[in-house]
Structures are given as structure tokens and as C-alpha cells.
C-alpha atoms as a PDB file:
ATOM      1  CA  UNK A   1       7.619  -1.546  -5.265  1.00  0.00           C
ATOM      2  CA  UNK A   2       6.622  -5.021  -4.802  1.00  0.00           C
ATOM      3  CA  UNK A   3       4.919  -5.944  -1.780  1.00  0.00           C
ATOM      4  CA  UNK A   4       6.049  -9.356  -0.080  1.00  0.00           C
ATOM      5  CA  UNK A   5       3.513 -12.332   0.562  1.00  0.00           C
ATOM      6  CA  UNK A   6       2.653 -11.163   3.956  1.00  0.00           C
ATOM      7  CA  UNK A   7       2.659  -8.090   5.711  1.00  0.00           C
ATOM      8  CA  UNK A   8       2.391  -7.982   9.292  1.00  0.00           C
ATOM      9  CA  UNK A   9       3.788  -6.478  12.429  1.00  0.00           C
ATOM     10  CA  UNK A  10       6.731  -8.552  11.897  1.00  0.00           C
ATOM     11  CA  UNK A  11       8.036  -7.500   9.124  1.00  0.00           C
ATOM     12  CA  UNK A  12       6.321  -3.634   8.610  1.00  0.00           C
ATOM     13  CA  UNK A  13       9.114  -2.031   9.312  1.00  0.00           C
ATOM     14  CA  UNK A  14      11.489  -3.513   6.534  1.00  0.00           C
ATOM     15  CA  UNK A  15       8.704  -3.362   3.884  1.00  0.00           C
ATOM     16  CA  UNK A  16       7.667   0.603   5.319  1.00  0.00           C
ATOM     17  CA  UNK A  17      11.381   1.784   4.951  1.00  0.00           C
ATOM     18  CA  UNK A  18      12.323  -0.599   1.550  1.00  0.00           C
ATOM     19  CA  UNK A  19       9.082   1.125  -0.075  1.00  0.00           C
ATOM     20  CA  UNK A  20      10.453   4.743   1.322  1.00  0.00           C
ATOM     21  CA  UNK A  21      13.438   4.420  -0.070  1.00  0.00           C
ATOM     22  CA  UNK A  22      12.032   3.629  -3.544  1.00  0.00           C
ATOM     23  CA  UNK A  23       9.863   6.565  -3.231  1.00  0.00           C
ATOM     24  CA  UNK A  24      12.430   9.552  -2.332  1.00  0.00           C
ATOM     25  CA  UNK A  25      13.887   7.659  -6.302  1.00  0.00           C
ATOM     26  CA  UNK A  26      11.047   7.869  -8.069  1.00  0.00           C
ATOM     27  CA  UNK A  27       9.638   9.772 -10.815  1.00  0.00           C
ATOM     28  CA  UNK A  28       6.566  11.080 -12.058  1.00  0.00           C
ATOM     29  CA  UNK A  29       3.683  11.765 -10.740  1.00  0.00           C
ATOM     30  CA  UNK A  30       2.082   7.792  -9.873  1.00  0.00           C
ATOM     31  CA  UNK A  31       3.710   5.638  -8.224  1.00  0.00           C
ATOM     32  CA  UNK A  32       2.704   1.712  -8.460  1.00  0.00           C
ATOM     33  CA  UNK A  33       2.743  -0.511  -5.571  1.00  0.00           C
ATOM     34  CA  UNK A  34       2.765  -4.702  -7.000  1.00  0.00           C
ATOM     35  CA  UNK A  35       0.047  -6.152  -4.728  1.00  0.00           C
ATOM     36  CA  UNK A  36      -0.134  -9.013  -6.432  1.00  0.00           C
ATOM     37  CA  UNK A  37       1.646 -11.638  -3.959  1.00  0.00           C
ATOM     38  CA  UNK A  38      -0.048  -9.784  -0.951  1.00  0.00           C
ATOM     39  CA  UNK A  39      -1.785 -12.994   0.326  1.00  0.00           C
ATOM     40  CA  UNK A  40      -1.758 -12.019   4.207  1.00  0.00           C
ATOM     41  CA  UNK A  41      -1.876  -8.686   6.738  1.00  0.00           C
ATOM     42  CA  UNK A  42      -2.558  -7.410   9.743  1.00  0.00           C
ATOM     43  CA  UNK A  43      -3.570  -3.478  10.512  1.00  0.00           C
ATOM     44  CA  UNK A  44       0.104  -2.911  10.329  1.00  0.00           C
ATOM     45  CA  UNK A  45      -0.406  -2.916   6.623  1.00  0.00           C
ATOM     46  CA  UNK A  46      -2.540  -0.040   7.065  1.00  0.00           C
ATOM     47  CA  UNK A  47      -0.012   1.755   8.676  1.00  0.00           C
ATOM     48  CA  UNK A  48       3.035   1.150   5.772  1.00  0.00           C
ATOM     49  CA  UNK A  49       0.761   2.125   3.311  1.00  0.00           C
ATOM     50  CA  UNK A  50      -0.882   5.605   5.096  1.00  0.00           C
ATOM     51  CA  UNK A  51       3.786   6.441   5.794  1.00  0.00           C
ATOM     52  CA  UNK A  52       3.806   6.282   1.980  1.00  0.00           C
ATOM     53  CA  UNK A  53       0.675   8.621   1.183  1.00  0.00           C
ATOM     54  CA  UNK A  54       2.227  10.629   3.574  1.00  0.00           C
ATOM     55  CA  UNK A  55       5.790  10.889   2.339  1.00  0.00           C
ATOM     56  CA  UNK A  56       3.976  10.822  -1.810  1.00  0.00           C
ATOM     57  CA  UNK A  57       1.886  13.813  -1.245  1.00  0.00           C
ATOM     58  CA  UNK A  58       4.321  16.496  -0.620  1.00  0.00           C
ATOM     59  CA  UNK A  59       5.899  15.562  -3.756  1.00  0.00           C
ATOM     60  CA  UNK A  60       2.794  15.254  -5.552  1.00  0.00           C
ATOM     61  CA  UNK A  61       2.779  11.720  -6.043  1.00  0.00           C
ATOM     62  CA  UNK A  62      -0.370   9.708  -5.998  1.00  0.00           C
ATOM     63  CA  UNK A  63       0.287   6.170  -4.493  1.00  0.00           C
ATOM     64  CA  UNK A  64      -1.099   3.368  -6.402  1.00  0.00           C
ATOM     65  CA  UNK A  65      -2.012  -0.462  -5.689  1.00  0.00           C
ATOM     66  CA  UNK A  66      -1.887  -3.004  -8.599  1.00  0.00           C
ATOM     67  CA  UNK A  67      -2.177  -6.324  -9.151  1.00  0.00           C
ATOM     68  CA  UNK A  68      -4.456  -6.457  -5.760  1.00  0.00           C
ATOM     69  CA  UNK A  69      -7.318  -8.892  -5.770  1.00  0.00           C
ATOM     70  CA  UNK A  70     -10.716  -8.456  -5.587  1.00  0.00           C
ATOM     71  CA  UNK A  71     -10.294 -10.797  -2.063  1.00  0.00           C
ATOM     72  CA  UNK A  72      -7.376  -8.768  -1.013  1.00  0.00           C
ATOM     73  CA  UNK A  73      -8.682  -5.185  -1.197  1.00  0.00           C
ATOM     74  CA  UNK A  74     -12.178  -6.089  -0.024  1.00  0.00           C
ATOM     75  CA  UNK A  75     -10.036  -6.699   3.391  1.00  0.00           C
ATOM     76  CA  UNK A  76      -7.507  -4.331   3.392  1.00  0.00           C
ATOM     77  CA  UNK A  77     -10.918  -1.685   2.601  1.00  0.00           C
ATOM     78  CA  UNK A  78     -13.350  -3.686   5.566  1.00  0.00           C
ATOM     79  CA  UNK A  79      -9.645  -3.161   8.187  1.00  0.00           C
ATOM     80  CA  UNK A  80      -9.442   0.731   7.285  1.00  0.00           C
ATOM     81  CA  UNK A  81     -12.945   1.130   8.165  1.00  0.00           C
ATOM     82  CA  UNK A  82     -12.383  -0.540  11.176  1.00  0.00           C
ATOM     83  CA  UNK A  83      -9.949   1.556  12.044  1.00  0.00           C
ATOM     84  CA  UNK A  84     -11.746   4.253  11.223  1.00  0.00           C
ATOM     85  CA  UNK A  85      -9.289   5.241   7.883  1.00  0.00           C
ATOM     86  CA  UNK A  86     -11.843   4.356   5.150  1.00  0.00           C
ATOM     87  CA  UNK A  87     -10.949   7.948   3.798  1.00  0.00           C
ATOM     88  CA  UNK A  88      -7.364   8.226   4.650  1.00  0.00           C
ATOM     89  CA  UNK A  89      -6.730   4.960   3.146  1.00  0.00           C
ATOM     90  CA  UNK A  90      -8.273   6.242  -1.048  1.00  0.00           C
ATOM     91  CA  UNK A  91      -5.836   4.216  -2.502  1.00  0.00           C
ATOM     92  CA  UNK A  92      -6.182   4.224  -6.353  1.00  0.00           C
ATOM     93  CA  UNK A  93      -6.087   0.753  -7.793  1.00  0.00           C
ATOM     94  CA  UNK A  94      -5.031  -0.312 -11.238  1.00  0.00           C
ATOM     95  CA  UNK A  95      -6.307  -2.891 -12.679  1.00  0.00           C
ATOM     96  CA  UNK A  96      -6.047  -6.705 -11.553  1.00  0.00           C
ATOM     97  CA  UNK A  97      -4.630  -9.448 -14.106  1.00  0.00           C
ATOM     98  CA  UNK A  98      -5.303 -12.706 -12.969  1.00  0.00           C
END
């Protein structure tokens, strides 16, 4: 799954429900999420991402972010503890190739 530039209220929705879709098809036990053109969000990201831990766990899948920068997941971290989801939002990363 490839997250878009931005993620927002806007579009949540589309990007929640394209990434579900991908998940109820995947195999093995990891699957990746492509951060790596994430350059905006809102707390609606927050959400989209918390649906697919949700739907993953059942199945034993461990949802992962990639590509995310440094920038990028200091945010999307400082917003979940905002929220108060600092520990609901563990996402693994892998690691970042500029």
C-alpha cells in the first residue's frame, strides 16, 4: 500500500477503504505501508492507520510504515500523543531511504 501525498479528512475515507481492501489480499505475516510521499496530514491519518491495526491483528498481521521520514513520523508520533494514542498508534517502521 502506498500512501498518497496528503492525507486528510478529505480524502481518509478513499485511502482507509483502498488500504482495506489490500489487506483482506495480503499475505504473510507484515504488511508494508509506502510512506514515502506522505508529505501532509491531519488526525484523520491517525484514524486510517489505527482501522488497519485493527482489521491486521485478527489475522495476525503486524502493520508496517516504510519509507517515512524522520520529519514525517516525528509528527504523526507528537499527533498520537495528542490524542492520547501514543500506544495504540506502535507502528513498526522499516527503514527510511532517502
Amino acid at each position: 500500500m502506498q500512501l498518497p501525498e496528503s492525507v486528510t479528512l478529505a480524502n481518509a475515507r478513499r485511502v482507509r477503504d483502498a488500504g482495506a481492501a489490500e489487506l483482506q489480499r495480503a499475505t504473510g505475516t507484515t504488511w508494508v505501508v509506502d510512506a514515502g510521499a506522505l508529505a501532509s496530514f491531519d488526525s484523520a491519518l491517525l484514524s486510517v492507520l489505527i482501522d488497519w491495526q485493527r482489521t491486521a491483528k485478527p489475522r495476525g498481521v503486524t502493520v508496517t510504515l516504510s519509507q517515512a521520514g524522520a520529519e514525517v513520523m516525528a509528527c504523526l508520533q507528537r499527533l498520537a500523543t495528542a490524542y492520547g494514542l501514543g500506544d495504540v498508534l506502535a507502528l513498526p517502521t522499516a527503514p527510511h531511504h532517502p
